[in-house]
Protein backbone atom coordinates (compact mmCIF):
# COMPACT_ATOMS: atom_id res chain seq x y z
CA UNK A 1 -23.55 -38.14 -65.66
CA UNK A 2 -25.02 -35.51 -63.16
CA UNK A 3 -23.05 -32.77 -62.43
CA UNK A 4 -22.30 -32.85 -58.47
CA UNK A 5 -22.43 -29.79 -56.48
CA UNK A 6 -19.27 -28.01 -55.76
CA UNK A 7 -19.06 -28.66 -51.77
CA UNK A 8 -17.37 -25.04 -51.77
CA UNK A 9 -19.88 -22.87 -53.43
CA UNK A 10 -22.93 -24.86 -51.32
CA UNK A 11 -23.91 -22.37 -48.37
CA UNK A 12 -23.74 -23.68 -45.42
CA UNK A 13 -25.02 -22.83 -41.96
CA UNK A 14 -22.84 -20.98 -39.50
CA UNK A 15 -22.44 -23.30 -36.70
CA UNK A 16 -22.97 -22.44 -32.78
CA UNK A 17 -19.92 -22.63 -31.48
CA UNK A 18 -19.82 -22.28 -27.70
CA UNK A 19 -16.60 -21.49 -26.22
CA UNK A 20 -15.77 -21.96 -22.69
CA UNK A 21 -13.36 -19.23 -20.83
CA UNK A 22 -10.04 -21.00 -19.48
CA UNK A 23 -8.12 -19.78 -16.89
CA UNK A 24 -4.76 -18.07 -18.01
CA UNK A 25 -1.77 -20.14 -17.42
CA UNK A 26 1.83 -20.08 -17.69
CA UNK A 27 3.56 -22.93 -19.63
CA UNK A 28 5.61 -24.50 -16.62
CA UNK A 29 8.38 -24.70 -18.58
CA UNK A 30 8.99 -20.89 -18.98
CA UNK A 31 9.50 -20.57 -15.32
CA UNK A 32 13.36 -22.37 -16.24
CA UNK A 33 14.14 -19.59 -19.10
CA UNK A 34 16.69 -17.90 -17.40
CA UNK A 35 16.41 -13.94 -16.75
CA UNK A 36 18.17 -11.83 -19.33
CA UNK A 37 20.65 -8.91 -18.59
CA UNK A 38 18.60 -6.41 -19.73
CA UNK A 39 15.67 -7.83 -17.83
CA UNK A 40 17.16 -8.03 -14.82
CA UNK A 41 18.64 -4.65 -14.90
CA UNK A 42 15.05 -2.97 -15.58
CA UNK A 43 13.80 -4.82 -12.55
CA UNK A 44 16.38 -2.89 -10.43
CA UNK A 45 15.74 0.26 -12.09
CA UNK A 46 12.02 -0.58 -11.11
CA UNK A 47 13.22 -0.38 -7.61
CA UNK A 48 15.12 2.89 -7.33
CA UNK A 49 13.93 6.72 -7.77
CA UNK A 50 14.35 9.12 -10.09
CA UNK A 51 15.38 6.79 -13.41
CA UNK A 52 15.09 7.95 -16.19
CA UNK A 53 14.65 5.42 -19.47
CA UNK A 54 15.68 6.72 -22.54
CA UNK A 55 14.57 3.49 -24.41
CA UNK A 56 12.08 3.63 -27.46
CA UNK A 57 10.34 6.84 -27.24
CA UNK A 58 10.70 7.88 -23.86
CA UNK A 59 11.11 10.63 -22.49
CA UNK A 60 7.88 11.72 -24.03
CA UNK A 61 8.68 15.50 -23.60
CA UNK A 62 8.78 18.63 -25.36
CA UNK A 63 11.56 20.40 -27.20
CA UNK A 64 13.05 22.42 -24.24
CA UNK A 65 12.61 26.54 -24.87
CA UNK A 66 16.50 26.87 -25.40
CA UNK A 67 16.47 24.74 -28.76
CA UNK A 68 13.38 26.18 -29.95
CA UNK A 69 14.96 29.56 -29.62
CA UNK A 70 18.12 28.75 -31.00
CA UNK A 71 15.63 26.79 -33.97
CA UNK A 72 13.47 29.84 -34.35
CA UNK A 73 16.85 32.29 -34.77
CA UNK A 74 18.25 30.15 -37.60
CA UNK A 75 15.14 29.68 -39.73
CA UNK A 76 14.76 33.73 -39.26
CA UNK A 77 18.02 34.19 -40.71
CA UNK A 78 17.44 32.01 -43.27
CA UNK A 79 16.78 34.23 -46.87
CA UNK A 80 12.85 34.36 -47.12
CA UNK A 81 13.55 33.41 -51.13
CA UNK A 82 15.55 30.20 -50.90
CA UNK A 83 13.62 27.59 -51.17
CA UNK A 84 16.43 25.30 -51.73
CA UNK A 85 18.19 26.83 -48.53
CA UNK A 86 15.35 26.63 -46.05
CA UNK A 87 12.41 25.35 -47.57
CA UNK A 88 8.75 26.32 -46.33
CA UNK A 89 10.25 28.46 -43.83
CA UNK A 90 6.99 30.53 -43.56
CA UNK A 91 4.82 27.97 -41.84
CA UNK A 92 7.88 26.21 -40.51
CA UNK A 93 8.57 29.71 -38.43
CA UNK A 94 5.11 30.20 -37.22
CA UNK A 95 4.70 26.27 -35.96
CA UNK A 96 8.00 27.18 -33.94
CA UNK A 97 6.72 30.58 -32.71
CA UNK A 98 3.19 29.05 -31.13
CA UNK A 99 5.46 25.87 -29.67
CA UNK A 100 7.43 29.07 -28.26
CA UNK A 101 4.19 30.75 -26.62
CA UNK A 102 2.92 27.13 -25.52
CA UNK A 103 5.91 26.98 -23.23
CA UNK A 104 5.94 30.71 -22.10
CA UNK A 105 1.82 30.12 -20.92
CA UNK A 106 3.09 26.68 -19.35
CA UNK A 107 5.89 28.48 -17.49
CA UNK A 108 3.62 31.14 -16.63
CA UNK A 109 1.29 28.97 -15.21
CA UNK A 110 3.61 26.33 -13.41
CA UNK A 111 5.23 29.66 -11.73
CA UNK A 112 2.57 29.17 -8.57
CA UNK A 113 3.55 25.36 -8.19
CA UNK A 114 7.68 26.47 -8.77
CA UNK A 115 7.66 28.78 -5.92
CA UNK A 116 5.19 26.83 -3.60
CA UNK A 117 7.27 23.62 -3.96
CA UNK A 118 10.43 25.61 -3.28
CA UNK A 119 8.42 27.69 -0.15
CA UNK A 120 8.20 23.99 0.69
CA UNK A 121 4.96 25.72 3.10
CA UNK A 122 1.99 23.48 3.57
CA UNK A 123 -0.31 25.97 3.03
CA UNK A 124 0.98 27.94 -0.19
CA UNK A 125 1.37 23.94 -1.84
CA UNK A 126 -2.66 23.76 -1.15
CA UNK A 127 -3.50 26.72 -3.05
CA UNK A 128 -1.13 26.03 -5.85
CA UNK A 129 -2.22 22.61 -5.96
CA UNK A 130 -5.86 23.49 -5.95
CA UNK A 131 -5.07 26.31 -8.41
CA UNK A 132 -3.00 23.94 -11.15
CA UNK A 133 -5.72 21.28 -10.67
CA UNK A 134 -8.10 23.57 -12.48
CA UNK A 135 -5.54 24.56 -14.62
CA UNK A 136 -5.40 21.44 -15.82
CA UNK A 137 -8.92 21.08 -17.25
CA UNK A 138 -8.96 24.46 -19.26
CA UNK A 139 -7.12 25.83 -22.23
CA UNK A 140 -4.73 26.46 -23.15
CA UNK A 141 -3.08 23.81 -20.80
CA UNK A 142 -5.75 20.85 -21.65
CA UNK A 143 -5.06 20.60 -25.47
CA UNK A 144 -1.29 21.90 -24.71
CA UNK A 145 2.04 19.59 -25.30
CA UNK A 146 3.31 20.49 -21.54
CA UNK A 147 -0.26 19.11 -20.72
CA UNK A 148 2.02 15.66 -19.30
CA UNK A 149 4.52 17.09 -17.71
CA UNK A 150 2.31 19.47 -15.92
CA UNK A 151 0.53 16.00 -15.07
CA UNK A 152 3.43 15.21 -13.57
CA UNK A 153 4.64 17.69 -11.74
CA UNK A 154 1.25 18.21 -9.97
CA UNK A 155 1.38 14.63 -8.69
CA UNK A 156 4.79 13.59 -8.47
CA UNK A 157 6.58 16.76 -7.13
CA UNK A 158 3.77 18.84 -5.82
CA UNK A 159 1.58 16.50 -4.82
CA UNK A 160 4.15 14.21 -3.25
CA UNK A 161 5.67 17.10 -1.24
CA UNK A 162 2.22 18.44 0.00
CA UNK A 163 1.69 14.64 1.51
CA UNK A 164 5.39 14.62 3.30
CA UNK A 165 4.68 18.76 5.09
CA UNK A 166 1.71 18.05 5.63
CA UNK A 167 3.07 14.98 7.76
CA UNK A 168 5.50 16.35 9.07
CA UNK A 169 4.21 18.83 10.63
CA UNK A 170 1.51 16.75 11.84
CA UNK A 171 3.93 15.02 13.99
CA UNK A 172 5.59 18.14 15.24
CA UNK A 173 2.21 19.54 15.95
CA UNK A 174 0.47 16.67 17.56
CA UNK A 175 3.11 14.32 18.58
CA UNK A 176 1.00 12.37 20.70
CA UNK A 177 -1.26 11.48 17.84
CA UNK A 178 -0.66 8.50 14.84
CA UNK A 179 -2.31 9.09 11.53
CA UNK A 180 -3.93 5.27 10.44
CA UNK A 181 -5.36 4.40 7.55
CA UNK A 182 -8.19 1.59 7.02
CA UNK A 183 -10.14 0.25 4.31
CA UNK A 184 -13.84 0.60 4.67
CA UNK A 185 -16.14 -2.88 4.89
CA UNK A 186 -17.26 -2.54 1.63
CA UNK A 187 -13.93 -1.56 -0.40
CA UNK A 188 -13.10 -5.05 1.02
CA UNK A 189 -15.70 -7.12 0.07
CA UNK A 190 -15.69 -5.38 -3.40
CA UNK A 191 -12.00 -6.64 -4.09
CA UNK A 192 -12.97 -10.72 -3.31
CA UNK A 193 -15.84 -9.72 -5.54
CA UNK A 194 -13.50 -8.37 -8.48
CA UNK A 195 -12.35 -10.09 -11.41
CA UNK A 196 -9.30 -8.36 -11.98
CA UNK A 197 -6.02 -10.04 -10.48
CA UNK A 198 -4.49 -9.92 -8.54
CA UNK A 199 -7.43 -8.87 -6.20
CA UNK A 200 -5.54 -7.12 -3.28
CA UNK A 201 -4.80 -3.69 -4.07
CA UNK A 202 -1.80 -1.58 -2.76
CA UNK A 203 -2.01 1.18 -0.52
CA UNK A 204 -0.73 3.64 -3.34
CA UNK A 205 -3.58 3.00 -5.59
CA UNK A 206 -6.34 2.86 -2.57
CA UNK A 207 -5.25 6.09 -1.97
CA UNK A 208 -5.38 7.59 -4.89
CA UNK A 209 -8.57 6.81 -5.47
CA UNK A 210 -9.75 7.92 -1.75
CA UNK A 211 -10.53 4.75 -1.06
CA UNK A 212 -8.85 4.61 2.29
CA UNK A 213 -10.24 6.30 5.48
CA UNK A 214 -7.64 7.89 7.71
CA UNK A 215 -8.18 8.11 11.35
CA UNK A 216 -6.47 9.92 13.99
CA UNK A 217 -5.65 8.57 17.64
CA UNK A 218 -3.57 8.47 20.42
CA UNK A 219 -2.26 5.64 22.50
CA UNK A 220 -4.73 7.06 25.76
CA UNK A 221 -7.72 6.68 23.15
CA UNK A 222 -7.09 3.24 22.31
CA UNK A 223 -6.31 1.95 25.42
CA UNK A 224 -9.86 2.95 26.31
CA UNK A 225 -11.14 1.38 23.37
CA UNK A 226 -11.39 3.72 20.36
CA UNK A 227 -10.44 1.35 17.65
CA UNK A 228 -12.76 -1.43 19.51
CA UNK A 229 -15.70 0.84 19.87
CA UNK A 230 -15.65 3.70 17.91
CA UNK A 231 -14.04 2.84 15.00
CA UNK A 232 -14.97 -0.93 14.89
CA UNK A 233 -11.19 -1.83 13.45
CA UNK A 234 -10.16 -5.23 12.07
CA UNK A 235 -6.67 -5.80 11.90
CA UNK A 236 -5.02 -8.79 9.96
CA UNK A 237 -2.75 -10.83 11.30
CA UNK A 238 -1.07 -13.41 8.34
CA UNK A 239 1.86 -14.46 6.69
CA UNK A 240 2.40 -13.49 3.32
CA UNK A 241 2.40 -16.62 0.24
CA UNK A 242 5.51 -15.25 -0.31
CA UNK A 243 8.33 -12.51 -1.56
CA UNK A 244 6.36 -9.75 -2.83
CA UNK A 245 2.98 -11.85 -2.86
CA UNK A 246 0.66 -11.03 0.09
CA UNK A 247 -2.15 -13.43 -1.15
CA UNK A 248 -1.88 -14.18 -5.01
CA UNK A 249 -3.56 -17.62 -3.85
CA UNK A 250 -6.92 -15.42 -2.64
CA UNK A 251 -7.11 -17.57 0.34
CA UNK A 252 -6.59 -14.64 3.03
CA UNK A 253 -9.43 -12.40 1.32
CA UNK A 254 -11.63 -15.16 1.39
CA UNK A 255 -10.72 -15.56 5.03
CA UNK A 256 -11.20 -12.02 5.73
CA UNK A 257 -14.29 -11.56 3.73
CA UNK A 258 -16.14 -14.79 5.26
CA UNK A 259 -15.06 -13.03 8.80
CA UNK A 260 -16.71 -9.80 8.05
CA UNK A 261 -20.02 -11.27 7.08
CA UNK A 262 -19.67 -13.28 10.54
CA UNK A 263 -19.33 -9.89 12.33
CA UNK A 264 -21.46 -7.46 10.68
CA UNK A 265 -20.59 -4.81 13.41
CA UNK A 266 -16.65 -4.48 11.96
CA UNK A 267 -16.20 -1.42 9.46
CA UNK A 268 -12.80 -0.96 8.77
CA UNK A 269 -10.05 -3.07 8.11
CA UNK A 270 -6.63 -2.33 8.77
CA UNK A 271 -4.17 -4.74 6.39
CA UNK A 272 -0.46 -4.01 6.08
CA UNK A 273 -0.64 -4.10 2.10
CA UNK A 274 -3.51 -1.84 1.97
CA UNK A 275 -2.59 0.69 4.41
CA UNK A 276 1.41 1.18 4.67
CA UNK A 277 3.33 2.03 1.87
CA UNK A 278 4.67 -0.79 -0.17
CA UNK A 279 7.13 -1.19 -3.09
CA UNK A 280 6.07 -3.30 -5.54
CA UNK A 281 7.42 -5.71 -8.19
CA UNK A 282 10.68 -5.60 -6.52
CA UNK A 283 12.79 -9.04 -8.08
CA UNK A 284 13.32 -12.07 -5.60
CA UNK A 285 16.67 -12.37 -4.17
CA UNK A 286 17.01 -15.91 -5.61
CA UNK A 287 15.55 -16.15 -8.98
CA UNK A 288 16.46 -12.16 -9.83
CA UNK A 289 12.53 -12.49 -11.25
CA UNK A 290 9.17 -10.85 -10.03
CA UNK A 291 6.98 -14.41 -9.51
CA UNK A 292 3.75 -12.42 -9.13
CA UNK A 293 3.65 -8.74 -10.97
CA UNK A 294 1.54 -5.74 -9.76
CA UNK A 295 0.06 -3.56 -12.21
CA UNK A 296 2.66 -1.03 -11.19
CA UNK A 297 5.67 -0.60 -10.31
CA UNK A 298 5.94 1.44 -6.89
CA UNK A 299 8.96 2.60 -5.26
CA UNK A 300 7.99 4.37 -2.12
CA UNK A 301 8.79 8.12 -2.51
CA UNK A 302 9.74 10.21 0.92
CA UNK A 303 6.40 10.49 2.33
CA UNK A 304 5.98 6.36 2.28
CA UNK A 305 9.23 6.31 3.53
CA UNK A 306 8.49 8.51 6.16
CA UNK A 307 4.72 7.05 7.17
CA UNK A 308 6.08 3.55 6.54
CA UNK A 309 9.16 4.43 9.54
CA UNK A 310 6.30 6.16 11.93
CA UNK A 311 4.10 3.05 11.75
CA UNK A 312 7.09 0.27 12.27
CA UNK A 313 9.74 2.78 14.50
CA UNK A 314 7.32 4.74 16.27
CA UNK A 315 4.70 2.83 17.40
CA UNK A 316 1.60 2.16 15.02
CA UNK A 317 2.15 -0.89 14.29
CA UNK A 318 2.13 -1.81 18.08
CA UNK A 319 -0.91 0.30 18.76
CA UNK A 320 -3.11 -1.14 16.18
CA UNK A 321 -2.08 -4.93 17.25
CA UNK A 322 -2.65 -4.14 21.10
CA UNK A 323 -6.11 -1.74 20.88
CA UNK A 324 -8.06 -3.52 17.92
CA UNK A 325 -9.96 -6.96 17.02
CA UNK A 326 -7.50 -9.15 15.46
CA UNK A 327 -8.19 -11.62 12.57
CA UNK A 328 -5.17 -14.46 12.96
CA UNK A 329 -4.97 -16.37 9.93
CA UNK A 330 -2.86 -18.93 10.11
CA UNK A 331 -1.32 -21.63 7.90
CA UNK A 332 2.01 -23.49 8.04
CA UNK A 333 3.92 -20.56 8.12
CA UNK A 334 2.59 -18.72 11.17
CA UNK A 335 4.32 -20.27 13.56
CA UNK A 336 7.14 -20.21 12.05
CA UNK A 337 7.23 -16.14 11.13
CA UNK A 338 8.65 -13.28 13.47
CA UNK A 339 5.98 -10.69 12.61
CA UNK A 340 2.87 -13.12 13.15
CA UNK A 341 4.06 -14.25 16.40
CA UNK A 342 4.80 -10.86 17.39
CA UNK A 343 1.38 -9.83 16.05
CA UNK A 344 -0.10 -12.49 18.12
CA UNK A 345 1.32 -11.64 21.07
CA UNK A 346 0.30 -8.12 21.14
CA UNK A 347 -3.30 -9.52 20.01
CA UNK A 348 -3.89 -11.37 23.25
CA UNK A 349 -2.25 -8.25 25.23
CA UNK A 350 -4.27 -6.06 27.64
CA UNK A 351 -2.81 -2.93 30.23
CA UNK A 352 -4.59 -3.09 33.55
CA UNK A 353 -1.70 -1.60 35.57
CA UNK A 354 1.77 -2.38 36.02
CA UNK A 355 2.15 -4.87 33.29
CA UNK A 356 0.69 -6.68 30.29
CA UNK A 357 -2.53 -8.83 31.09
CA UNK A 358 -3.69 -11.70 28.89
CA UNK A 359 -6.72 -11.59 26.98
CA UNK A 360 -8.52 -13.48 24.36
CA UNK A 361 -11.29 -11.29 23.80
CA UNK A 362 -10.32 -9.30 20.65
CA UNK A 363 -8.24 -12.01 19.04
CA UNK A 364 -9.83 -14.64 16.92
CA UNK A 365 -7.83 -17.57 14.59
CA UNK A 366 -9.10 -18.94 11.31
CA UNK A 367 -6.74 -21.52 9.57
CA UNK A 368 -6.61 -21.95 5.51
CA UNK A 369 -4.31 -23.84 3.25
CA UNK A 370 -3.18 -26.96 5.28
CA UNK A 371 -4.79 -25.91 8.26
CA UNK A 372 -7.93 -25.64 7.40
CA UNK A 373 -9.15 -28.42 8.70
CA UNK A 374 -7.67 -27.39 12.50
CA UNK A 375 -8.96 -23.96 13.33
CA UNK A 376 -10.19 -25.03 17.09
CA UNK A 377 -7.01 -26.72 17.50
CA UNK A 378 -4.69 -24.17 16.15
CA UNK A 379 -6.28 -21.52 17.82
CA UNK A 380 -5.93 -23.25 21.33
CA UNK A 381 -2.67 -24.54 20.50
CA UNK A 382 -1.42 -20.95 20.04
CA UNK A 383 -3.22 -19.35 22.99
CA UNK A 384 -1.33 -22.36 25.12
CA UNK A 385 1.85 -20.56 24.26
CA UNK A 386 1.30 -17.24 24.03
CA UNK A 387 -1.37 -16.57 26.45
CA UNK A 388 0.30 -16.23 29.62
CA UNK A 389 3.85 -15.59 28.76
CA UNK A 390 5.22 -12.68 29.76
CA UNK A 391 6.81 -10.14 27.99
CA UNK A 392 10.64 -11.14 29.29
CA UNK A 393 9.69 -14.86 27.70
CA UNK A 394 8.33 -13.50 25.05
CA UNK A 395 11.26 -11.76 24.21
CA UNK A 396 13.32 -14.81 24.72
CA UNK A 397 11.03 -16.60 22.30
CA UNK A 398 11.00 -14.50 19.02
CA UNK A 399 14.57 -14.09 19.13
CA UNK A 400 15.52 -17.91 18.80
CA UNK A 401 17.44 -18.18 15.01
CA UNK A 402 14.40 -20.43 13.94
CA UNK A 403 11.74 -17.39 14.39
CA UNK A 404 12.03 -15.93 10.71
CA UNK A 405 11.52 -12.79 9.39
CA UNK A 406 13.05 -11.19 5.74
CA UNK A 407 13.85 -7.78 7.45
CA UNK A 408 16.17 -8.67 10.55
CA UNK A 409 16.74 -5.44 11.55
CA UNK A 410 12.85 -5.07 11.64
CA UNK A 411 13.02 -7.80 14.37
CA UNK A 412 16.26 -6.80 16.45
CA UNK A 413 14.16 -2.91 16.59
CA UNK A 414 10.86 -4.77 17.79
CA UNK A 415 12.50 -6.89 20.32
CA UNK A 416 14.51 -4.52 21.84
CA UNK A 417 11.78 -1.94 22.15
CA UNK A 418 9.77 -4.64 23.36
CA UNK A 419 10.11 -3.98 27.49
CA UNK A 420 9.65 0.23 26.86
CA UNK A 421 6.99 -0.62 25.01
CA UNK A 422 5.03 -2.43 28.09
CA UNK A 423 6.42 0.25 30.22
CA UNK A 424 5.03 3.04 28.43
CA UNK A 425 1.84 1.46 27.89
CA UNK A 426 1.40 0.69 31.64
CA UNK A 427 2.63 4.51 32.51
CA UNK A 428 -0.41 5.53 29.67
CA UNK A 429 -2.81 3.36 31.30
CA UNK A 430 -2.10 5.63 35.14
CA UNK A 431 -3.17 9.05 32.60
CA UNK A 432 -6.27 7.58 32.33
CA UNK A 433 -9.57 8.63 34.04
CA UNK A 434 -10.37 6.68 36.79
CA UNK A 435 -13.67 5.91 35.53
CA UNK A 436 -11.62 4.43 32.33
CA UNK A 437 -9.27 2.48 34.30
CA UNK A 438 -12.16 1.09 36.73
CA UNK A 439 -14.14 0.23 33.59
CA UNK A 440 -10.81 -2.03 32.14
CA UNK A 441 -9.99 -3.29 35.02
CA UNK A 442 -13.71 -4.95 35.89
CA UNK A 443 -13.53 -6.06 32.35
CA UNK A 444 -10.54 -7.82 32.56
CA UNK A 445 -11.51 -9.43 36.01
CA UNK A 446 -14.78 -10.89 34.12
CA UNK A 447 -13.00 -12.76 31.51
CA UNK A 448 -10.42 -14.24 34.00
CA UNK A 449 -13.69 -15.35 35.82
CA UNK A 450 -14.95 -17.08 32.57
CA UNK A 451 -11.44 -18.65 31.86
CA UNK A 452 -11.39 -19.68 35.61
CA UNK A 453 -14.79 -21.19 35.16
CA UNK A 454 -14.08 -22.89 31.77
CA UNK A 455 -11.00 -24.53 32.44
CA UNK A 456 -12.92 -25.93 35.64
CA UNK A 457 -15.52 -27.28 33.41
């Protein structure tokens, strides 16, 4: 009989094998494992400041000077000829000794940033900043242990307390001015381009990589139109998909995104998410679990807190909604939510003297999700209400129980600042110059003509 070939020792051909890239997926039934303890409590400890872990290996820090003193006393005391005693003290000693000098250059060279950060002067934390900056990329401190935690204290204490003086005394400076902050066309578009989910990235890490232009303006300059015609500002009026997740579903950047190609004259974008502080990964009330992560956990330190209170307390938000165009995109939820309404509102507002004017100029509606379909409809539907209300109605309106919003202070602030607000902005619109209040005033005239003539048509 023929001897038959071994099947396992017979080379074979590697076979193509083409693979096709799936979509990560959770199994639905993890979303019913109930949250641990110990996961729930490091979601609230995600939420606070200043917590310190002391699980598995951190802090990551070095041996404070004190106990490498104290270390460095007992192995010189130690007899040099007892091995048994204190064994390899000799190059035990002289690691300890260069740990001590690592920490006397750190200290020496932290010193600036100490007494800056303690100054608490705006100008004295630029020059320390500038000068531990290039401290950081030389030796001894690149290759050094303290290399970290002068990391840290650059950007977390120096850093941090350079952006809160230098606001603060913006404000007591230039009162009259508001500090925004907008994300260029392009920085936009490059996000609905990206790969990397979620695709909307928070103000914190658009800042820190200067991707965020701020602008400085004052209600006078954008009642006459500096955020309209200077600036060319979008701002983006939407409900969120839900608790903690402005748009995990991508269908407001793709809204946005199609807009801006529409209107190639637009070149910044103002969106809440991108350019107020935000604090991320914070656990739903319900579920104690974060549905959609961030890639970081934020929790706003004081100068969010303090920007994020200027542009809700004091006025930004207002300003922006009133003086730019406005992008509503609306789905199910917008008429049901306090701040989209309210957004809306000041979207179709215009001050031509005495009062609030309707306008529907800046202000333009695109539907998704199960509106799509309706965006003519919508749009008019929500003009219908809004449009000619006044500001007493309006009031009335967004206060009824059904209006919701997840902040309701946020919405008992807004409403009752509501009547100043018109007020102030009609007592702004008399500082004007007359050439300025002519101009507004002809322009508002000319769309009430067109209205006229279209609802005679």
């Amino acid at each position: 009989m023929a001897d038959v070939p071994n099947r396992d020792s017979t080379p074979e051909k590697p076979r193509k094998v083409k693979y096709r890239k799936a979509k990560a997926s959770w199994n639905p039934a993890m979303q019913a494992v109930p949250v641990s303890g110990i996961r729930r409590l490091v979601n609230m400890a995600a939420t606070m400041k200043d917590v310190i872990h002391l699980s598995i290996g951190q802090p990551d820090q070095p041996t404070p000077r004190h106990i490498v003193d104290a270390y460095i006393d007992a192995l010189s005391s130690a007899p040099d000829d007892d091995e048994q005693a204190c064994p390899n003290k000799a190059p035990r000693l002289a690691e300890a000794r260069a740990l001590r000098e690592q920490k006397l250059s750190f200290d020496a060279t932290r010193a600036p940033l100490d007494a800056a950060i303690a100054a608490r002067d705006q100008a004295a934390l630029e020059a320390a900043v500038a000068g531990a900056e290039a401290a950081a990329l030389e030796e001894p401190m690149r290759s050094s242990p303290y290399a970290k935690q002068f990391r840290r204290l650059i950007d977390e204490e120096a850093n941090a307390l350079l952006d809160l003086v230098t606001l603060e005394n913006e404000q007591r400076d230039r009162p009259d001015e508001l500090r925004l902050y907008m994300v260029p066309r392009a920085v936009v578009k490059a996000m609905r381009a990206s790969t990397v989910t979620p695709r909307l990235r928070v103000f914190q890490d658009l800042r820190k990589r200067a991707e965020l232009k701020a602008i400085h303006v004052t209600p006078q300059q954008v009642l006459s139109g500096a955020l309209l015609n200077e600036h060319k500002v979008l701002t983006i009026s939407y409900p969120w998909q839900g608790f903690g997740d402005p748009d995990s579903t991508d269908d407001r950047l793709n809204a946005v995104v199609a807009f801006l190609e529409e209107r190639p004259d637009i070149e910044y974008v103002w969106w809440d998410f991108m350019c107020v502080p935000q604090a991320t990964n914070i656990p739903d009330r319900v579920s104690g679990k974060v549905e959609h992560p961030y890639p970081t956990t934020y929790v706003k330190n004081d100068f969010d807190q303090l920007y994020f209170k200027t542009m809700i307390n004091k006025g930004g938000v207002n300003l922006i909604y009133l003086g730019a165009h406005v992008l509503a995109i609306a789905n199910a939820l917008y008429i049901q939510r306090f701040w989209t309404q309210f957004e809306y509102y000041l979207g179709t507002r215009t001050v031509t003297g005495g009062k609030f004017g309707s306008t529907r100029k800046r202000l333009t509606v695109r539907c998704i999700q199960s509106l799509e379909q309706s965006t003519y409809e919508q749009g008019e539907a929500l003009f219908a209400k809004w449009g000619n209300m006044t500001t007493e109605e309006a009031k009335e309106i967004l206060a009824k129980r059904d209006v919701t919003v997840t902040n309701q202070s946020d919405k008992d602030f807004l409403l009752g600042k509501l009547g100043d607000l018109e007020a102030l902005y009609a007592a702004i619109f008399l500082t004007l110059p007359e050439e300025v209040r002519e101009r507004l005033l002809a322009e508002y005239m000319q769309e009430e003509k067109e209205q006229g003539d279209v609802a005679a048509d």
